[in-house]
C-alpha atoms as a PDB file:
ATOM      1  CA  UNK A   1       8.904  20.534   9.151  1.00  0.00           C
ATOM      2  CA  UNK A   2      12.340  19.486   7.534  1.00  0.00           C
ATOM      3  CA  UNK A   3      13.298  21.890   4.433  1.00  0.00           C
ATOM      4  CA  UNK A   4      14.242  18.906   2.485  1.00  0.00           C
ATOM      5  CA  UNK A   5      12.155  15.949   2.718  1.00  0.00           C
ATOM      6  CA  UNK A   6      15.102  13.047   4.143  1.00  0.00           C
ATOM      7  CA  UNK A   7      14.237  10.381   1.958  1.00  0.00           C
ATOM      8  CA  UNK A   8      14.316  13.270  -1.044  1.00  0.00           C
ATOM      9  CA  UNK A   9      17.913  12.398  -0.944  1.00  0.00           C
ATOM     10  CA  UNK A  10      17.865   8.920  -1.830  1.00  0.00           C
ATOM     11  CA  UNK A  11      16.493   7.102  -4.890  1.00  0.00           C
ATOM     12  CA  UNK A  12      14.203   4.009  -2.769  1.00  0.00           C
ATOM     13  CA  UNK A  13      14.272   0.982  -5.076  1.00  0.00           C
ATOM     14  CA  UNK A  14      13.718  -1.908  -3.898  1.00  0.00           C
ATOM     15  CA  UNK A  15      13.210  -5.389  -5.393  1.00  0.00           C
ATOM     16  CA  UNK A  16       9.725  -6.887  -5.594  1.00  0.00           C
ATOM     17  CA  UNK A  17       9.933 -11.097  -5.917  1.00  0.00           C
ATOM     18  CA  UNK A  18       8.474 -13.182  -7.744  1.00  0.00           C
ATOM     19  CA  UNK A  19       6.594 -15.944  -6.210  1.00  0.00           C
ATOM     20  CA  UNK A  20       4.651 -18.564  -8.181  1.00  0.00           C
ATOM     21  CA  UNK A  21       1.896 -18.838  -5.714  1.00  0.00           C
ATOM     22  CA  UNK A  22      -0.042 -15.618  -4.184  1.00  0.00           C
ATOM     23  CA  UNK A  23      -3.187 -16.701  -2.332  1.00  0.00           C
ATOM     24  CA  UNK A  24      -4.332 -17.754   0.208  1.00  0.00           C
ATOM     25  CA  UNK A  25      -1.638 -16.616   2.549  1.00  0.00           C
ATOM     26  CA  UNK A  26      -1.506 -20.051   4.510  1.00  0.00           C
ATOM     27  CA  UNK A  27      -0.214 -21.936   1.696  1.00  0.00           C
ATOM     28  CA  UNK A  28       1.769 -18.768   0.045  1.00  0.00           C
ATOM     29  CA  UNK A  29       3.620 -17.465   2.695  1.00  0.00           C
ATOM     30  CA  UNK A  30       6.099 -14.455   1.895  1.00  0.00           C
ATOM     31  CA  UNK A  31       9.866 -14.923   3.655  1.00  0.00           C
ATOM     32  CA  UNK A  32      12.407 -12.384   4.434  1.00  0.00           C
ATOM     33  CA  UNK A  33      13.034 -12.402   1.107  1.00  0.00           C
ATOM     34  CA  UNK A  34       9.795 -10.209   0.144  1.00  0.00           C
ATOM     35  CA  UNK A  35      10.173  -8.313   3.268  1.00  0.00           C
ATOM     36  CA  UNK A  36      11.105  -4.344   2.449  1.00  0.00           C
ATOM     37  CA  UNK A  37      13.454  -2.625   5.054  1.00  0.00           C
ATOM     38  CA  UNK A  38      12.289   0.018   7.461  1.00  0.00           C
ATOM     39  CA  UNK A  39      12.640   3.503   6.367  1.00  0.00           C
ATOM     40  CA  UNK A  40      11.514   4.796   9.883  1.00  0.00           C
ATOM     41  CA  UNK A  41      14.637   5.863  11.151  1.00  0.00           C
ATOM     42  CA  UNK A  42      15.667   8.518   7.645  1.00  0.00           C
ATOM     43  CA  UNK A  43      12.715   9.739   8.025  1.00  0.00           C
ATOM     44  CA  UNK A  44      11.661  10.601  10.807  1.00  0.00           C
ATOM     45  CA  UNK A  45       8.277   8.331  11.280  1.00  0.00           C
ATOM     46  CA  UNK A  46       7.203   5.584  14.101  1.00  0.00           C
ATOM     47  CA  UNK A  47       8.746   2.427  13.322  1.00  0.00           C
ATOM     48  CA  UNK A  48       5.152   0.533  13.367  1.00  0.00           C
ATOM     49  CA  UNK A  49       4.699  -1.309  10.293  1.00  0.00           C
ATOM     50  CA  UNK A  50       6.433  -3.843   8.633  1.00  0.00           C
ATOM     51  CA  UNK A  51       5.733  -5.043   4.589  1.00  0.00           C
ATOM     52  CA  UNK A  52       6.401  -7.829   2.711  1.00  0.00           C
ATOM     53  CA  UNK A  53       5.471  -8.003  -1.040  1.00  0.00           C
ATOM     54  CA  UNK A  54       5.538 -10.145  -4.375  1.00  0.00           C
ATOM     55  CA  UNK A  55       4.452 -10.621  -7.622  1.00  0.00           C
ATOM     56  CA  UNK A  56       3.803 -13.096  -9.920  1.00  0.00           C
ATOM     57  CA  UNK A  57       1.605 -12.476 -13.551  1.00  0.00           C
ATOM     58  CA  UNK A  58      -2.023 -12.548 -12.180  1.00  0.00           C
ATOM     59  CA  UNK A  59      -0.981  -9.347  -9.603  1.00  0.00           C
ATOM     60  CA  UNK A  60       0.696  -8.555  -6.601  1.00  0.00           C
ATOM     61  CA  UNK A  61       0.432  -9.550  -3.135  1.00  0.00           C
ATOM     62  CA  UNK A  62       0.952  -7.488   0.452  1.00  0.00           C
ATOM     63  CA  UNK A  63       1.441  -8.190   4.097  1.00  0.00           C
ATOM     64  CA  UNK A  64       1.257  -5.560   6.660  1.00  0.00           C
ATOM     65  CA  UNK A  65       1.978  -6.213  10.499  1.00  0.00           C
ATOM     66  CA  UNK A  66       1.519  -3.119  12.328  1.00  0.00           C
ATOM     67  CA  UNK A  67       1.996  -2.783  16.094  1.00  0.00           C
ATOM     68  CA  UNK A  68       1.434  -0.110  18.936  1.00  0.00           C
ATOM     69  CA  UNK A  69      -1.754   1.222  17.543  1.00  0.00           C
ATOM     70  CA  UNK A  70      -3.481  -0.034  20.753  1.00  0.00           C
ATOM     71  CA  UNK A  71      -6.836  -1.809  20.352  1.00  0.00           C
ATOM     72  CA  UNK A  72      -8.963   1.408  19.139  1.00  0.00           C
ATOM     73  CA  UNK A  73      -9.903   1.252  15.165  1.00  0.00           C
ATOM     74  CA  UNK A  74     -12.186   3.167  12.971  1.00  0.00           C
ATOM     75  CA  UNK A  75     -13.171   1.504   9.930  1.00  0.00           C
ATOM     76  CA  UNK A  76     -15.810   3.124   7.942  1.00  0.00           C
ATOM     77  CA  UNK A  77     -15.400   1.503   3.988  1.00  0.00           C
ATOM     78  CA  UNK A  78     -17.587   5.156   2.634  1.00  0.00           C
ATOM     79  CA  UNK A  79     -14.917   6.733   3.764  1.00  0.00           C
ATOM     80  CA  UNK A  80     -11.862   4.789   2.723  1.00  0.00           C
ATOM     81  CA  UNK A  81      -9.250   7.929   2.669  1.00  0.00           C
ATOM     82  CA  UNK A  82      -9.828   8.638   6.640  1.00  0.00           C
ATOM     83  CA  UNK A  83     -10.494   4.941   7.890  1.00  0.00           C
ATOM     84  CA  UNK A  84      -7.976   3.397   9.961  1.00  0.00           C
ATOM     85  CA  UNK A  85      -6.037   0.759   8.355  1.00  0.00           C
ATOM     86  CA  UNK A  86      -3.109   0.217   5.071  1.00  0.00           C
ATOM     87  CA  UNK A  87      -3.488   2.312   2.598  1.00  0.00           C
ATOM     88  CA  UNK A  88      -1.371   1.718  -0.737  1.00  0.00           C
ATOM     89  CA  UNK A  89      -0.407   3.893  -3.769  1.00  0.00           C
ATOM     90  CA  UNK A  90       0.598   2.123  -6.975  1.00  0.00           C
ATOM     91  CA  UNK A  91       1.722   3.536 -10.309  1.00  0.00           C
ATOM     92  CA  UNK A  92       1.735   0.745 -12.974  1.00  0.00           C
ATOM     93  CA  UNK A  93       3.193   3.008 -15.820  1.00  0.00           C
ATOM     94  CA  UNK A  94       6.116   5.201 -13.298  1.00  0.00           C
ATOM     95  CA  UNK A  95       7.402   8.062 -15.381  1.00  0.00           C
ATOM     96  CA  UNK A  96       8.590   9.847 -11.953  1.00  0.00           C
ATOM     97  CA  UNK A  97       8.288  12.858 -13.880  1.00  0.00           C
ATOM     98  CA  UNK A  98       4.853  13.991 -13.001  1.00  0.00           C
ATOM     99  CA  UNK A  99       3.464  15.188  -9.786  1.00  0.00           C
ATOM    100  CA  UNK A 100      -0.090  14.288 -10.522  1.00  0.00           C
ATOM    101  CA  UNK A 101      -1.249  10.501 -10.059  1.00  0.00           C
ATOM    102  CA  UNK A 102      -3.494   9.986 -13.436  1.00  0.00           C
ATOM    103  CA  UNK A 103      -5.235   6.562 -14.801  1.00  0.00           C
ATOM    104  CA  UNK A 104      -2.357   4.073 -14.326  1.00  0.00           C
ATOM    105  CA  UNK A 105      -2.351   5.270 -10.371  1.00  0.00           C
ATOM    106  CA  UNK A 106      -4.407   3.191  -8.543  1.00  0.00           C
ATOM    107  CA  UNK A 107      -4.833   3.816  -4.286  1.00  0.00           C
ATOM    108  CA  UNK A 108      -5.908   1.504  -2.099  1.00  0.00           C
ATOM    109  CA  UNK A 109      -7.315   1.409   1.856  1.00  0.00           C
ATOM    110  CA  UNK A 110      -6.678  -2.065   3.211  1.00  0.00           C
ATOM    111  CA  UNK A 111      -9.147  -2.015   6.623  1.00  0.00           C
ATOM    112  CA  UNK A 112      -8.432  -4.747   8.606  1.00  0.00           C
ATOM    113  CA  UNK A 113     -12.320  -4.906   9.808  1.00  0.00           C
ATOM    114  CA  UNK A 114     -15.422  -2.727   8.669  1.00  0.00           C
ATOM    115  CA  UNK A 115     -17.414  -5.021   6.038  1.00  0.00           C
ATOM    116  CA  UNK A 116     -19.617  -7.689   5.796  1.00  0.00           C
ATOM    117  CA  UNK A 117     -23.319  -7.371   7.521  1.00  0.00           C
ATOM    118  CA  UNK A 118     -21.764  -7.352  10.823  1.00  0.00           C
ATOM    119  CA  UNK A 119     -18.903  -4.552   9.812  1.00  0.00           C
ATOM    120  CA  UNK A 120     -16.649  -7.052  11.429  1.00  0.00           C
ATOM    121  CA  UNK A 121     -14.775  -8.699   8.376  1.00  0.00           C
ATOM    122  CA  UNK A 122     -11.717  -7.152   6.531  1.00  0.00           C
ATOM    123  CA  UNK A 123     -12.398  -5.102   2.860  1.00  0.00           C
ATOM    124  CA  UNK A 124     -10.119  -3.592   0.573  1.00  0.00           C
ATOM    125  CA  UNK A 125     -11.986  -0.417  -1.050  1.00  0.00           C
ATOM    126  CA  UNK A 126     -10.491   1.752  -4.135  1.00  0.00           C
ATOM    127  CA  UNK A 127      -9.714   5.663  -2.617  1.00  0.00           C
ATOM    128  CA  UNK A 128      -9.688   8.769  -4.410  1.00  0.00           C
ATOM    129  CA  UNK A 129      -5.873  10.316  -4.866  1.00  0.00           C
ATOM    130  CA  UNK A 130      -6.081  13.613  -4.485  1.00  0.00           C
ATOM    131  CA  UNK A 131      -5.077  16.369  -7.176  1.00  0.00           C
ATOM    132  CA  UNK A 132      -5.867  13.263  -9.855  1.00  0.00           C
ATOM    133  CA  UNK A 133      -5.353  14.383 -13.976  1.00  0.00           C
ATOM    134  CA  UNK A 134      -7.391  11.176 -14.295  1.00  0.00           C
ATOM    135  CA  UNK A 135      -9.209   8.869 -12.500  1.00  0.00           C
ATOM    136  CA  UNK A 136      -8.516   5.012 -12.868  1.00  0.00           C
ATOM    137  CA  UNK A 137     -11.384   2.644 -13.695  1.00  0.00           C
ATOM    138  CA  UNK A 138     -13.515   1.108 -11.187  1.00  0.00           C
ATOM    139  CA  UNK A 139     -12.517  -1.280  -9.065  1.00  0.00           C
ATOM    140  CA  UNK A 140     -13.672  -4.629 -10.010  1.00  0.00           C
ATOM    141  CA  UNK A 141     -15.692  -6.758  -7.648  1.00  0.00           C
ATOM    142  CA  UNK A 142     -13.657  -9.574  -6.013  1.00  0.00           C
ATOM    143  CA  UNK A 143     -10.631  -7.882  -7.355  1.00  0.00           C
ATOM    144  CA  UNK A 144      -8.548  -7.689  -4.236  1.00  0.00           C
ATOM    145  CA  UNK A 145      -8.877 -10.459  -1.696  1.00  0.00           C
ATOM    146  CA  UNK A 146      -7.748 -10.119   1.986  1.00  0.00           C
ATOM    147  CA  UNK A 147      -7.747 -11.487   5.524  1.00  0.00           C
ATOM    148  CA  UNK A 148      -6.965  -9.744   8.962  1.00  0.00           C
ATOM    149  CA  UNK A 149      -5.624 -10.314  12.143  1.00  0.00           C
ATOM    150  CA  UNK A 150      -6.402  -8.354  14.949  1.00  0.00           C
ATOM    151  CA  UNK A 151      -4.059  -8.049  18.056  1.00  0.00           C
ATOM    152  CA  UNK A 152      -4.042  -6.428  21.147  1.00  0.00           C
ATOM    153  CA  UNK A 153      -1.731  -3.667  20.055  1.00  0.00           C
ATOM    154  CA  UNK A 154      -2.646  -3.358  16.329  1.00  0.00           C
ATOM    155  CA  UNK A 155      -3.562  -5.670  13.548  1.00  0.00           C
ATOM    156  CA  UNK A 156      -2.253  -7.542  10.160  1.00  0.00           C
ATOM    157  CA  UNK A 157      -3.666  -7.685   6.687  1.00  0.00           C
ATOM    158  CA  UNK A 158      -3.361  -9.849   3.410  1.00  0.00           C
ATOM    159  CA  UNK A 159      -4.236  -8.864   0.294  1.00  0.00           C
ATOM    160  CA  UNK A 160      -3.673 -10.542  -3.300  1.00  0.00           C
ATOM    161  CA  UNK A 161      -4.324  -7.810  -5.718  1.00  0.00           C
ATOM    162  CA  UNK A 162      -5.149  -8.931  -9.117  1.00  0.00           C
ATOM    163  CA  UNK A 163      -3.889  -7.606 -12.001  1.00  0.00           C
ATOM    164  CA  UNK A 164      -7.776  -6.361 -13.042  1.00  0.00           C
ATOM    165  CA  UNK A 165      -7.737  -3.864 -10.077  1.00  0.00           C
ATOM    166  CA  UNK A 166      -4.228  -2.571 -11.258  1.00  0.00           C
ATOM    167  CA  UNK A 167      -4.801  -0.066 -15.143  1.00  0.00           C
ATOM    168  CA  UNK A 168      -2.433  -0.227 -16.877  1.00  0.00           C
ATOM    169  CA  UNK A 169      -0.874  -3.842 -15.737  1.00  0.00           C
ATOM    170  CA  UNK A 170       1.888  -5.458 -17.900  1.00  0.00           C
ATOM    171  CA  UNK A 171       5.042  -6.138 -16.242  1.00  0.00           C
ATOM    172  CA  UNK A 172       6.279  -7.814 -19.799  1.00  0.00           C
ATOM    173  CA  UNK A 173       6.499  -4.851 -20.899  1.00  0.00           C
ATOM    174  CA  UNK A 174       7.267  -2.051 -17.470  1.00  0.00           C
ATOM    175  CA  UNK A 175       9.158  -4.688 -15.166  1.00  0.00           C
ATOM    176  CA  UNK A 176       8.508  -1.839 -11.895  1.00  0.00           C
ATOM    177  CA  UNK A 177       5.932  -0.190 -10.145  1.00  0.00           C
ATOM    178  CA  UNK A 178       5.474   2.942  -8.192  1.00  0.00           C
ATOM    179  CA  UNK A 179       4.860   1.967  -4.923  1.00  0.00           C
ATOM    180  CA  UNK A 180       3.873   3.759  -1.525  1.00  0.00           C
ATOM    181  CA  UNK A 181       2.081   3.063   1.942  1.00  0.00           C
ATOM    182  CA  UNK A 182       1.168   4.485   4.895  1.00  0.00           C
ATOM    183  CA  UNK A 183      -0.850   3.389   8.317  1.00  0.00           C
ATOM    184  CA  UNK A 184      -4.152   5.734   9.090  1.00  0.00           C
ATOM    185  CA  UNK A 185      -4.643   5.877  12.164  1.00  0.00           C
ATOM    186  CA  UNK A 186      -7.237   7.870  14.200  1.00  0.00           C
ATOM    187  CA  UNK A 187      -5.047   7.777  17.097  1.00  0.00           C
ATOM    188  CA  UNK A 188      -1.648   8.640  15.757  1.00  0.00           C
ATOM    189  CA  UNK A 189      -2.698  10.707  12.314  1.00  0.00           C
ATOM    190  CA  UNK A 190      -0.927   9.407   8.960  1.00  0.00           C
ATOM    191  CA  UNK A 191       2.610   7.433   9.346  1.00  0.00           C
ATOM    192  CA  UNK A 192       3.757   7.172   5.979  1.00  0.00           C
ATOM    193  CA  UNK A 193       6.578   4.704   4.639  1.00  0.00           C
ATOM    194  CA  UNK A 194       9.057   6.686   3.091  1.00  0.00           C
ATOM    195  CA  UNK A 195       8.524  10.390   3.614  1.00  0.00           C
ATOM    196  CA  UNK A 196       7.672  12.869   6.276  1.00  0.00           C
ATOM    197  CA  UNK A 197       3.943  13.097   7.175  1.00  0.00           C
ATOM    198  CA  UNK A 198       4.024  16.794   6.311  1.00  0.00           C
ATOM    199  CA  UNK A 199       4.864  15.981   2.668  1.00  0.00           C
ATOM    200  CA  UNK A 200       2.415  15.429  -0.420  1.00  0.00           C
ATOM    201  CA  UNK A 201       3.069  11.798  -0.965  1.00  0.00           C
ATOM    202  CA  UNK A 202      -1.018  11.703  -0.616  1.00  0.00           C
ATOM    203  CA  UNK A 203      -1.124  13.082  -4.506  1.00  0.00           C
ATOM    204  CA  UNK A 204       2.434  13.362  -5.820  1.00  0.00           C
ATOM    205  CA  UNK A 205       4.330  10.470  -7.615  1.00  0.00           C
ATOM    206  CA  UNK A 206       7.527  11.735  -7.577  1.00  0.00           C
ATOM    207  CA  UNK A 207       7.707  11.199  -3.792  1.00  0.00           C
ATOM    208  CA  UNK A 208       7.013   7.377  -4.117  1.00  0.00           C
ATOM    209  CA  UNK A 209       9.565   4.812  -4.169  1.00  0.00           C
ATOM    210  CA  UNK A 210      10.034   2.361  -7.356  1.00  0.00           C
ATOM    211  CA  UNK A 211       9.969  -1.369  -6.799  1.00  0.00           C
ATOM    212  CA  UNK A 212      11.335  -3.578  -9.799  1.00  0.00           C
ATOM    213  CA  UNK A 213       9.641  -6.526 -10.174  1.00  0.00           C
ATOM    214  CA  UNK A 214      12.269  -9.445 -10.233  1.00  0.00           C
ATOM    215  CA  UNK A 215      12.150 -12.943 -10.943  1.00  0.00           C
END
């Protein structure tokens, strides 16, 4: 393991559009404007995922394409934290001060299949952050809406997270989030976006990256 964490020595913000339309993802598609960079090469992870984002008032929207998983996936939505698939960390109230998520930190695990009667549809299900001073309310029903593709070597998701699955919510007021993903994997292990596996992003804040949400 590194003795300094490679992306410790940069400050990751990144802009976060705005985009009048979020859902469904046929008629709101996101361009290259909403796509973030790769941070695979500074530190040190498989370049395997690509993101876009936006935002507009009702919540925030997410695109994943992730490649050279092969065709293997373990979905299991009772056991969001170690089921294959996105998973997201967002901080609506970033102090990057603390080192404990609390109630404005809200993780998600975006499985591209695993619900519906058939365990064959994509599902979005709220995870627990570890080390957590406080745990964020419930995750409404019908709060984050998604669709999946999956491919030969890996799979896509789309989500449109609504502002009622996000505490804390006002960008008014706190124009930014903190922000942080990673791919689970059962094959590969955890490939976080923007740190070393071997680090804490899993429960610390400070090791997330800031977006600002601009117009």
């Amino acid at each position: 393991m590194p003795l300094v964490n490679p992306g410790a020595l940069f400050t990751f913000r990144f802009p976060c559009r705005k985009r009048k339309t979020l859902w469904p993802p046929a008629a709101a598609p996101l361009d290259e404007a909403c796509r973030l960079p790769s941070l695979a090469a500074i530190v040190g992870t498989p370049d395997i995922v690509s993101l876009w984002l936006a935002w507009n008032d009702d919540g925030l929207r997410v695109r994943a394409e992730v490649k050279g998983l092969g065709a293997s996936r373990w979905c299991q939505p009772t056991r969001p934290e170690d089921s294959d698939g996105l998973h997201l960390w967002i901080a609506t109230r970033p102090t990057g001060e603390s080192h404990r998520a609390g109630r404005f930190c809200r993780r998600l695990a975006l499985l591209p299949t695993g619900g519906g009667t058939l365990a064959d549809k994509p599902v979005a299900v709220a995870a627990v952050i570890p080390r957590t001073s406080e745990i964020p309310a419930e995750l409404p029903e019908g709060s984050v809406r998604i669709e999946a593709k999956l491919l030969a070597d890996g799979w896509s998701v789309d989500a449109a997270i609504a502002a009622a699955a996000l505490p804390g919510w006002d960008p008014a007021e706190i124009p930014r989030l903190g922000f942080f993903a990673a791919v689970i994997d059962r094959r590969l292990g955890r490939i976080p976006y923007g740190a070393p596996p071997e680090y804490p992003w899993e429960s610390d804040p400070t090791t997330w990256m800031e977006l600002e949400l601009a117009g």
